[in-house]
Protein backbone atom coordinates (compact mmCIF):
# COMPACT_ATOMS: atom_id res chain seq x y z
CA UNK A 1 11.58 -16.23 44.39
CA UNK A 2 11.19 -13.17 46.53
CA UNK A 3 13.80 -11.36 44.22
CA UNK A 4 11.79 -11.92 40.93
CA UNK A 5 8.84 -10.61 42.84
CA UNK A 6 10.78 -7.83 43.85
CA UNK A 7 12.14 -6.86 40.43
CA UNK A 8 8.48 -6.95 38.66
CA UNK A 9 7.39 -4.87 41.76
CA UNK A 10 10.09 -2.03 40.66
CA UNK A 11 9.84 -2.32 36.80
CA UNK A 12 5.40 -2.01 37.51
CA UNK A 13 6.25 0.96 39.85
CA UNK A 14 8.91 2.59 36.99
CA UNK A 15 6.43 1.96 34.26
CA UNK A 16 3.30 3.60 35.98
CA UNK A 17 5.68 6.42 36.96
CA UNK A 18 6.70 7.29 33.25
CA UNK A 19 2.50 7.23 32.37
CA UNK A 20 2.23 10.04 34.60
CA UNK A 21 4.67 12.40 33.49
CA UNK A 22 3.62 14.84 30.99
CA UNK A 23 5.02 14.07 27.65
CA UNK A 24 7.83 16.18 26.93
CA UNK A 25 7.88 16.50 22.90
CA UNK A 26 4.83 16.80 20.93
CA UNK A 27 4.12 13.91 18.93
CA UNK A 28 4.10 15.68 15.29
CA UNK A 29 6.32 18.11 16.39
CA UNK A 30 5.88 22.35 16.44
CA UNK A 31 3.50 23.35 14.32
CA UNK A 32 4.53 24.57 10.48
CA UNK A 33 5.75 28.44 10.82
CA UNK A 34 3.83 29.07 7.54
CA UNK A 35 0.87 28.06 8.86
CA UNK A 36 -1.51 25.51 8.55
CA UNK A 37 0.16 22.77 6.80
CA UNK A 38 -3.39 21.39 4.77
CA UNK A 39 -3.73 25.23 3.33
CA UNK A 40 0.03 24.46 1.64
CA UNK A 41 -0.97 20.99 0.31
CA UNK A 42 -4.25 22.57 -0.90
CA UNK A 43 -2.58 25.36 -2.66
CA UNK A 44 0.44 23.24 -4.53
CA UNK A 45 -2.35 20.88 -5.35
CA UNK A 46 -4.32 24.18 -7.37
CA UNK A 47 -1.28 24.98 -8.74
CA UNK A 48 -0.08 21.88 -10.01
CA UNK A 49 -3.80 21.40 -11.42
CA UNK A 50 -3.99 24.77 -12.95
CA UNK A 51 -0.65 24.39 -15.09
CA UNK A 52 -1.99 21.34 -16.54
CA UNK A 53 -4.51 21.91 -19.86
CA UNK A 54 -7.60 18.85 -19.68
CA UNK A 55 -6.66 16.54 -21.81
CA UNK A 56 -9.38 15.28 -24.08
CA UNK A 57 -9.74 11.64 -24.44
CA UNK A 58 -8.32 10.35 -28.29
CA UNK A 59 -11.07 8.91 -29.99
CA UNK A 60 -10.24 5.10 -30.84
CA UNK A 61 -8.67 4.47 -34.55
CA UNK A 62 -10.60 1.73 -34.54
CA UNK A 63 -14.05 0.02 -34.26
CA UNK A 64 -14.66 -2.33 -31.54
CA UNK A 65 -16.03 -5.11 -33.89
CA UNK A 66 -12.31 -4.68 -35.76
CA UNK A 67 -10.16 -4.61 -32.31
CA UNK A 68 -12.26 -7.63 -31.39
CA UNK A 69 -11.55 -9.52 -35.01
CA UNK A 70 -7.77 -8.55 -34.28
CA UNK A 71 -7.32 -10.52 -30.69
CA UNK A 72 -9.08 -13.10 -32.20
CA UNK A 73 -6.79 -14.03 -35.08
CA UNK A 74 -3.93 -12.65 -32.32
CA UNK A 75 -5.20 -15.91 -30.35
CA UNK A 76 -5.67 -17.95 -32.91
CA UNK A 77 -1.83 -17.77 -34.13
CA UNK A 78 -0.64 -18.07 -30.69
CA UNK A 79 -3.11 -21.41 -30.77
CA UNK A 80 -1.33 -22.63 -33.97
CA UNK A 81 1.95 -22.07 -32.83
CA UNK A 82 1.57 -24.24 -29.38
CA UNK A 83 0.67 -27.03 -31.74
CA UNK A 84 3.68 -26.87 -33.49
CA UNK A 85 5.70 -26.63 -31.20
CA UNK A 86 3.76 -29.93 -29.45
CA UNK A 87 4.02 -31.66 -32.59
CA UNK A 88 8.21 -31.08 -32.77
């Protein structure tokens, strides 16, 4: 018993130990040499933009009240052919 006390007494006294000492690596590492890494994200992200024309949206070929009447009859065949394939 006094041995397992003794162990957690040494592995509490290692861990505080390692809390103290100053952390030896950054954690994100050295800064960028180019600078600040956002300004280089910003400025990729105006070029990529800039190369690209807007597209303008197509206007649809067709009316609503048409694409409507068109997944209607789509549904409608789909309905007629789960009944024959109930009735084979």
């Amino acid at each position: 018993m006094w041995l397992v006390v003794t162990v957690g007494i040494g592995a509490l006294a290692r861990r505080l130990k390692h809390r103290r000492e100053p952390a030896l690596v950054e954690p994100f590492g050295p800064p960028a040499a180019g600078g600040d890494p956002a300004d280089e994200l910003r400025r990729k992200l105006a070029e990529s933009r800039a190369e690209e024309p807007p597209e303008a949206p197509e206007p649809p070929e067709e009316t609503v009240e048409e694409r409507r009447a068109d997944v209607h009859d789509q549904g409608r065949a789909a309905l007629d052919d789960m009944r024959d394939s109930e009735k084979e």
